[in-house]
Protein backbone atom coordinates (compact mmCIF):
# COMPACT_ATOMS: atom_id res chain seq x y z
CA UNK A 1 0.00 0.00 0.00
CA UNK A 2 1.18 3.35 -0.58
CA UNK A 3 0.56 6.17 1.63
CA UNK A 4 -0.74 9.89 1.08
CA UNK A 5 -0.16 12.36 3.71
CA UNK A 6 -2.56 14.81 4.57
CA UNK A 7 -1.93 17.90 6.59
CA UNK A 8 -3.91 20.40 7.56
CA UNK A 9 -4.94 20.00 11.61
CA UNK A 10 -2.69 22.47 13.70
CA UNK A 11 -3.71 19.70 16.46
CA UNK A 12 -3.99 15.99 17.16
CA UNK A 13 -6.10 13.99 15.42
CA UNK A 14 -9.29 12.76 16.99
CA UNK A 15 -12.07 10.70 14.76
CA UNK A 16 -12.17 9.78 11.29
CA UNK A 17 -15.37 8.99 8.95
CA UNK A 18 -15.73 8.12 5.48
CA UNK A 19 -18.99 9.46 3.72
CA UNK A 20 -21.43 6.22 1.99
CA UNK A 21 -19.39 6.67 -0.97
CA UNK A 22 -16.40 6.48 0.03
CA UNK A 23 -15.00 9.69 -1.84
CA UNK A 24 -14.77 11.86 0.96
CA UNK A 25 -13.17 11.59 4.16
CA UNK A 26 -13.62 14.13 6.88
CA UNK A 27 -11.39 14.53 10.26
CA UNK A 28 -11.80 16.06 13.27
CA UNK A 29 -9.14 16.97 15.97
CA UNK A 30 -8.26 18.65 18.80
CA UNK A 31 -7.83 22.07 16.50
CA UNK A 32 -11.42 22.77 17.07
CA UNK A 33 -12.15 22.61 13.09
CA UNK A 34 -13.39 19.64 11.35
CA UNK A 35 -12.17 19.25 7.94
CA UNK A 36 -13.19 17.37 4.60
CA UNK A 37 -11.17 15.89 2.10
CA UNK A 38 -10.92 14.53 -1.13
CA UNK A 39 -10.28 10.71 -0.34
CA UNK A 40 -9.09 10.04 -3.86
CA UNK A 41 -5.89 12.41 -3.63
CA UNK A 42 -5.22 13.82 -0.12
CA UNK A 43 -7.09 17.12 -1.58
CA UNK A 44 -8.86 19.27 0.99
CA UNK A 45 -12.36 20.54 0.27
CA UNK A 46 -13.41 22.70 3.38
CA UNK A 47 -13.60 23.51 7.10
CA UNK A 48 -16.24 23.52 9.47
CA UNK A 49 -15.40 26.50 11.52
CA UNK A 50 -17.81 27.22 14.81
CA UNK A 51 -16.87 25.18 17.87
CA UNK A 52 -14.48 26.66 20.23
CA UNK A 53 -12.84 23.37 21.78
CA UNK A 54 -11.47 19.44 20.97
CA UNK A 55 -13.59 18.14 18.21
CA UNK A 56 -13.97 14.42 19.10
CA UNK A 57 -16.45 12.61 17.03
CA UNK A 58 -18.33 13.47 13.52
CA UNK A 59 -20.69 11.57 11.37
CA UNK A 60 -21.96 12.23 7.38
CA UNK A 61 -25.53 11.42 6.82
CA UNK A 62 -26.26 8.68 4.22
CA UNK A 63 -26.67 11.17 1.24
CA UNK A 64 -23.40 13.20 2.44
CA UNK A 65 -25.91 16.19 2.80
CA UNK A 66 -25.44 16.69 6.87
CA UNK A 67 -22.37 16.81 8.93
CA UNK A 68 -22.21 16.09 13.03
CA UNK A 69 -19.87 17.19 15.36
CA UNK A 70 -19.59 16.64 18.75
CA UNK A 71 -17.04 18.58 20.91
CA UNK A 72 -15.44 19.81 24.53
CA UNK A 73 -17.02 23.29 23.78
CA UNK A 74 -20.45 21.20 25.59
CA UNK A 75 -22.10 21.60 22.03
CA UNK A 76 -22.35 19.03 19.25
CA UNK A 77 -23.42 20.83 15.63
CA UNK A 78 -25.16 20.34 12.29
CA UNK A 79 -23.44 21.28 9.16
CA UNK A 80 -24.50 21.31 5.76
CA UNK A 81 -21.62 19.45 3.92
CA UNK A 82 -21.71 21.33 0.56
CA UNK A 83 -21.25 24.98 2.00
CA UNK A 84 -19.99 24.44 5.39
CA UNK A 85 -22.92 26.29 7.18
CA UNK A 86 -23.83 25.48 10.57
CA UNK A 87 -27.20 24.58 10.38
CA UNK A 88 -28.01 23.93 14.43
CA UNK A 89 -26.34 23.67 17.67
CA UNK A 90 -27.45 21.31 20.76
CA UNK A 91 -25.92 22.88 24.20
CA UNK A 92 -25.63 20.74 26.91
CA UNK A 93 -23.88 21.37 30.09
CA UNK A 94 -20.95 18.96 29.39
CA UNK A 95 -18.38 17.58 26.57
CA UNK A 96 -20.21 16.51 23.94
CA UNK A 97 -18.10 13.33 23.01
CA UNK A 98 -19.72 10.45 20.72
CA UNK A 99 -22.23 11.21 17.62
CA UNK A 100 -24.03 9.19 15.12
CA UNK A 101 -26.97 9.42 12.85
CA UNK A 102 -29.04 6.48 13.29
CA UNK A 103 -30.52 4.43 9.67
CA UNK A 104 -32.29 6.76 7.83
CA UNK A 105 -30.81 9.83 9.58
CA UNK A 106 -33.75 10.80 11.13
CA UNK A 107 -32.23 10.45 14.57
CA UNK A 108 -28.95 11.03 16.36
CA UNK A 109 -27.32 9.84 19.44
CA UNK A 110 -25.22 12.28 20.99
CA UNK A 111 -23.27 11.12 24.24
CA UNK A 112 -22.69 14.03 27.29
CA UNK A 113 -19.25 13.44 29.89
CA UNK A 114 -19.24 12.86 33.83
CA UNK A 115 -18.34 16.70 34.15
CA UNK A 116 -18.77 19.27 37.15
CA UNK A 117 -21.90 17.55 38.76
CA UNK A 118 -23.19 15.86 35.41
CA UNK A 119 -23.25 12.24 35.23
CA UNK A 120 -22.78 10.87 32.00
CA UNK A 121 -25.54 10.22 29.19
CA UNK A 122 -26.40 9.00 25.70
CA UNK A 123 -29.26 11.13 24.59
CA UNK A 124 -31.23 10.43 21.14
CA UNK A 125 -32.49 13.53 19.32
CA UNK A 126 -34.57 14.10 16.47
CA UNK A 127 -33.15 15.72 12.76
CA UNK A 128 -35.29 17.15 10.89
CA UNK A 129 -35.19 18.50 7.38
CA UNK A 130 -35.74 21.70 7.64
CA UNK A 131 -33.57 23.30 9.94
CA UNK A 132 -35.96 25.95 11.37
CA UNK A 133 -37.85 23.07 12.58
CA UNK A 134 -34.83 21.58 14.64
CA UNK A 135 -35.32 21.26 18.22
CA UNK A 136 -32.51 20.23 21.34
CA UNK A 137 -35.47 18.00 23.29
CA UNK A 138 -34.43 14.77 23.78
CA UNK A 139 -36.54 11.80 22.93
CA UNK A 140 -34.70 9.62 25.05
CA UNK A 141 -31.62 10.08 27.70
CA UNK A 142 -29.85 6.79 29.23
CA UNK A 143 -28.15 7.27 32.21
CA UNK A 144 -26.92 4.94 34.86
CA UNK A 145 -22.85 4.42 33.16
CA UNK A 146 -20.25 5.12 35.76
CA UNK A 147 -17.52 6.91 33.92
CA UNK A 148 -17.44 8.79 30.74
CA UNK A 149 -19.11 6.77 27.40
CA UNK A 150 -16.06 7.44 24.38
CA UNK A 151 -18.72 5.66 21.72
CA UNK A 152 -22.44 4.99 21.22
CA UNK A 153 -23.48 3.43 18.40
CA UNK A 154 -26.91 2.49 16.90
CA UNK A 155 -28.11 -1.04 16.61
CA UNK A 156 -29.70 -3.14 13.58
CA UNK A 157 -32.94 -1.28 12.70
CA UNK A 158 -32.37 1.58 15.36
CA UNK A 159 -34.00 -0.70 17.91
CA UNK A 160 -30.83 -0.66 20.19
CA UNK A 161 -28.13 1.67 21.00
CA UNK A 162 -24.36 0.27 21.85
CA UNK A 163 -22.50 2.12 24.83
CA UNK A 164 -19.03 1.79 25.72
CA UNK A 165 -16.45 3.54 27.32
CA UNK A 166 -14.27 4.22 30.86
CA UNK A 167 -16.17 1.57 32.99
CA UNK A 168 -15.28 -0.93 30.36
CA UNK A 169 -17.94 -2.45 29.92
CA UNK A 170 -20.07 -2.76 27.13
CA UNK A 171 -23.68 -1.84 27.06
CA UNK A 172 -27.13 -2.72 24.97
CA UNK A 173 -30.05 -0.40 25.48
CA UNK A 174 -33.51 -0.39 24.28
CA UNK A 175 -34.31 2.46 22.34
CA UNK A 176 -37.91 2.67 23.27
CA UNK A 177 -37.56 2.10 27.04
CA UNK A 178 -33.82 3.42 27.63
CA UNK A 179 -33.65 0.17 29.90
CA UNK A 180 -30.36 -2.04 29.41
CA UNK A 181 -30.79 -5.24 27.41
CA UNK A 182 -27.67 -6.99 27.85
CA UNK A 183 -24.04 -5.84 28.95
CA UNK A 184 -20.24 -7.42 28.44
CA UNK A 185 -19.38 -9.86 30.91
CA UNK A 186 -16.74 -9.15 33.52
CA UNK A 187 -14.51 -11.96 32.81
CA UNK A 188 -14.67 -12.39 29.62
CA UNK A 189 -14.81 -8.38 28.95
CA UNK A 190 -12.17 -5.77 28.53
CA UNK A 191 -10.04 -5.41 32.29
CA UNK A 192 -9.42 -1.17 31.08
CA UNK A 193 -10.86 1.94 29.87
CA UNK A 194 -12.72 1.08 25.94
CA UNK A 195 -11.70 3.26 23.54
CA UNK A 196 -13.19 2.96 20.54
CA UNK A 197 -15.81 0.45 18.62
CA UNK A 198 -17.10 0.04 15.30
CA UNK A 199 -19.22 -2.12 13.64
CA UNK A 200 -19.49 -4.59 10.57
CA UNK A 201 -20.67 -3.50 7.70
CA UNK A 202 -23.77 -5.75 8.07
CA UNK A 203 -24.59 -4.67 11.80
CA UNK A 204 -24.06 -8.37 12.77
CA UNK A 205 -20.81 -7.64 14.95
CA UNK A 206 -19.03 -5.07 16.20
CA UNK A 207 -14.79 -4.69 17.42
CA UNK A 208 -14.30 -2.79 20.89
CA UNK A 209 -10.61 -1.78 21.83
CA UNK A 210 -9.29 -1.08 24.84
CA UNK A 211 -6.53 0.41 27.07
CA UNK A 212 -5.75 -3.26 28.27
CA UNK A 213 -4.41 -3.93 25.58
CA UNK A 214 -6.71 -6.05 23.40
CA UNK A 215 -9.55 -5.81 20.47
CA UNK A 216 -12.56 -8.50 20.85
CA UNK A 217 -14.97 -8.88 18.63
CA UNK A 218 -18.97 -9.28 19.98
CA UNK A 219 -21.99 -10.65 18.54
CA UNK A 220 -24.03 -7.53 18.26
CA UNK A 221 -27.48 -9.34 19.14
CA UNK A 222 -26.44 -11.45 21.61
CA UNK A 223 -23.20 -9.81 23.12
CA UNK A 224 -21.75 -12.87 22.65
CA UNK A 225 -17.58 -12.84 22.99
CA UNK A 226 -16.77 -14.06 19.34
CA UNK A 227 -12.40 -13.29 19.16
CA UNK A 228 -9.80 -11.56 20.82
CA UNK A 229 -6.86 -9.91 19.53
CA UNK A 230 -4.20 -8.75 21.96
CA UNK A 231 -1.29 -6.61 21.16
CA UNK A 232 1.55 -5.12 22.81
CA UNK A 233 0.22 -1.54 23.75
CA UNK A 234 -2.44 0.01 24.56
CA UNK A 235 -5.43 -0.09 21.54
CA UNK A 236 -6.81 3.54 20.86
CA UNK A 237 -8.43 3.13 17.21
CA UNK A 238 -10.05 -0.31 15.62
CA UNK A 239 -12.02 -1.37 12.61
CA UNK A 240 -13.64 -3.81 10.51
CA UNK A 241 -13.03 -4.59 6.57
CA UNK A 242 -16.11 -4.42 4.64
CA UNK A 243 -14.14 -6.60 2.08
CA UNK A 244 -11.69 -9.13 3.79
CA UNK A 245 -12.00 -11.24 6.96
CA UNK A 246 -9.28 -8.36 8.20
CA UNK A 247 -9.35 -6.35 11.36
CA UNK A 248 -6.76 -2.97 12.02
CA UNK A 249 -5.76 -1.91 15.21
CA UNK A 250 -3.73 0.80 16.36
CA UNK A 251 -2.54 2.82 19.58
CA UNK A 252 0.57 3.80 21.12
CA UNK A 253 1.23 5.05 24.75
CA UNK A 254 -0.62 7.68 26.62
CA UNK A 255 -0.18 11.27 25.15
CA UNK A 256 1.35 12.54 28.21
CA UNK A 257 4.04 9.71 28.33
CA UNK A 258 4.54 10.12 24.27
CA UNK A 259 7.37 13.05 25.22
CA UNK A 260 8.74 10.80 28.04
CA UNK A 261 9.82 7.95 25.20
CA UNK A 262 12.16 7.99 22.39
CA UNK A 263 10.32 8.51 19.46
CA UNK A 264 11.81 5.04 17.95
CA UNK A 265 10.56 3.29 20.84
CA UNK A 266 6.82 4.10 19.99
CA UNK A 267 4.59 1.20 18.53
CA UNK A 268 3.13 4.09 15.92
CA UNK A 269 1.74 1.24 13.75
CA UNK A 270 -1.87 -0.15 12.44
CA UNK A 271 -1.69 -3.59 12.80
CA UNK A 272 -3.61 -6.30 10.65
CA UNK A 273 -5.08 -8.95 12.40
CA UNK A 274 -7.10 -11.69 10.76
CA UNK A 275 -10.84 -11.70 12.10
CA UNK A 276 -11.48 -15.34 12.17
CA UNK A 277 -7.51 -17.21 13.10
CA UNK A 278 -6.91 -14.10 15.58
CA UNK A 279 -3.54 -14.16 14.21
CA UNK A 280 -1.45 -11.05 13.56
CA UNK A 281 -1.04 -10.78 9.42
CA UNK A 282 1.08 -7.49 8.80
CA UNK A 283 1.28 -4.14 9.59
CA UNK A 284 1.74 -0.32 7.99
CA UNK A 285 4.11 2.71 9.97
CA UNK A 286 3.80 6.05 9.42
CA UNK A 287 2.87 8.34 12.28
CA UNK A 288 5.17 9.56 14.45
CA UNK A 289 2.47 9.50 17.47
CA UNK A 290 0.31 7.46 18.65
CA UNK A 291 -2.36 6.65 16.34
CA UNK A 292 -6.05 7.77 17.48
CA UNK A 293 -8.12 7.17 14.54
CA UNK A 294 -8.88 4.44 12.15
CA UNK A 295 -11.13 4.05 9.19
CA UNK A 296 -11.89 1.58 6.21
CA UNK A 297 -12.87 3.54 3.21
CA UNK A 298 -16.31 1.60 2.38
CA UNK A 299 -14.78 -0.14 -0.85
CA UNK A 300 -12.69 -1.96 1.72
CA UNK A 301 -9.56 -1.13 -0.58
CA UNK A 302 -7.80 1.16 1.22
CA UNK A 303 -7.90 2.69 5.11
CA UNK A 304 -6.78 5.81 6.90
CA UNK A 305 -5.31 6.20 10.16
CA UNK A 306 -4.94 9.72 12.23
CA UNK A 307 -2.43 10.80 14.60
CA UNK A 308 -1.31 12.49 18.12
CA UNK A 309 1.55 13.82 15.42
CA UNK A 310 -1.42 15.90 13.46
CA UNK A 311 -1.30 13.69 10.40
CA UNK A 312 -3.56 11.90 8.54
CA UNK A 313 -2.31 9.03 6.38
CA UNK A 314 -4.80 7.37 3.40
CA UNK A 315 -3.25 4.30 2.66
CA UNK A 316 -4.24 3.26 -0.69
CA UNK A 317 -3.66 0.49 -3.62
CA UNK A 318 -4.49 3.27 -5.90
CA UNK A 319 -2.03 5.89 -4.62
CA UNK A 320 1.19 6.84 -5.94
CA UNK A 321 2.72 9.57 -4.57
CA UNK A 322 2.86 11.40 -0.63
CA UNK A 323 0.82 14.57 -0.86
CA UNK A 324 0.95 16.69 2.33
CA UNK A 325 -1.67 20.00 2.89
């Protein structure tokens, strides 16, 4: 694979998402301004300019019409793609860190942080199409999580919603009653802080990774432990292959130790694991940092990875030369 290099955050890198199509790829970091890019050539299109802290999360609707943001500035926003106009803004009185549109896009989950006195919650809103007619009432807030939730995800047919983060444990909640379905079990779950989790492109499964050092793989109806993939540092970015039976992981020490270490002692690199034999299969290099962010373009023929170093890296069959913005 050959690697393009895309620079344009003045911070690290946070979250990565591919649109449906796969042709654009936007970013978000700690630079306060989400960007969008060409995923073809390491072009960039635009900024998203409007939140005033850490962007963490972002998600493209299915017709690449609507952007979400969520962010540290207690807000999470709707953009329209095309211009880059902030559309709407939900307020809430702490760190707005996970977002996703649910099937359809007519809903979003947005998850809040244990801040100041707030405990932490996932809380489902409604998007409408017409902007003027966008309202920040919740339809539904889950609480009850000890610790701060890093993702929520939705479920097959926006039935469930899929929590995980600092408590590490991993949660299934109804969407109609808020109660909690089923949830990771202790001994068979991650021992540390989850970090990230995405799911298959069919909804069946989904990868969690975790500051203990391992990726497992759970049976999204059933929560059912299907693999586990342990590495040698901590895991801050997974994902699934739409294409192969190929999982990536990636990580690196804490920020605040990343200064601490010689930079040639870092373990900077996605790593390929296969999803069925468990069994390590190859891996790429390139940042310079630990690597927070890790996507599959949706063609499942090339992936990009983002950085504590500021970088984004599209690695790519198709690419043939190191572009950096």
């Amino acid at each position: 694979m050959r690697p393009i290099l895309m620079k344009g955050h003045e911070r690290p890198l946070t979250f990565l998402r591919y649109n449906r199509d796969g042709d654009l790829l936007f970013s978000c970091a700690k630079d306060h301004t989400p960007n969008v890019w060409f995923a073809d050539n390491g072009d960039r299109l635009g900024t998203y300019r409007g939140h005033n802290g850490a962007v963490w999360t972002c998600d493209v609707s299915r017709d690449s019409t609507r952007l979400i943001t969520g962010s540290a500035d207690q807000t999470a926003k709707l953009w329209d793609v095309q211009t880059g106009q902030e559309l709407f803004t939900f307020r809430f009185d702490a760190p707005a860190r996970s977002v996703e549109f649910s099937i359809g896009d007519g809903l979003a989950v947005i998850t809040t942080d244990n801040f100041m006195d707030n405990v932490p919650t996932a809380q489902v809103k409604r998007i409408t199409e017409d902007p003027d007619d966008q309202s920040e009432e919740s339809l539904l807030v889950i609480t009850g999580i000890k610790g701060r939730i890093n993702r929520a995800v939705w479920g097959p047919l926006n039935r469930t919603i899929i929590t995980a983060g600092e408590d590490a444990t991993v949660r299934i909640w109804d969407t109609e009653t808020g109660k909690c379905l089923k949830e990771s079990d202790k001994e068979q779950g991650h021992q540390k802080a989850i970090s990230s989790l995405s799911k298959s492109a069919d909804w069946s499964h989904f990868l969690t990774g975790s500051l203990d050092k391992t990726a497992k793989l759970w049976d999204t109806r059933t929560m059912t432990l299907i693999k586990t993939y342990v590495t040698e540092r901590p895991v801050n970015a997974v994902d699934i292959s739409p294409l192969l039976d190929h999982v990536v992981i990636g990580g690196g020490q804490d920020a605040m130790n990343v200064t601490m270490t010689d930079r040639r002692a870092g373990k900077f690199e996605a790593k390929f694991f296969h999803k069925i034999l468990q069994e390590e299969i190859g891996g790429v290099k390139g940042h310079f940092g630990p690597i927070n962010a890790l996507v599959f373009n949706p063609d499942g023929r090339s992936f990009s990875s983002g950085g504590e170093d500021g970088y984004k890296t599209v690695f790519s069959e198709a690419a043939s030369s190191i572009i950096v913005v």
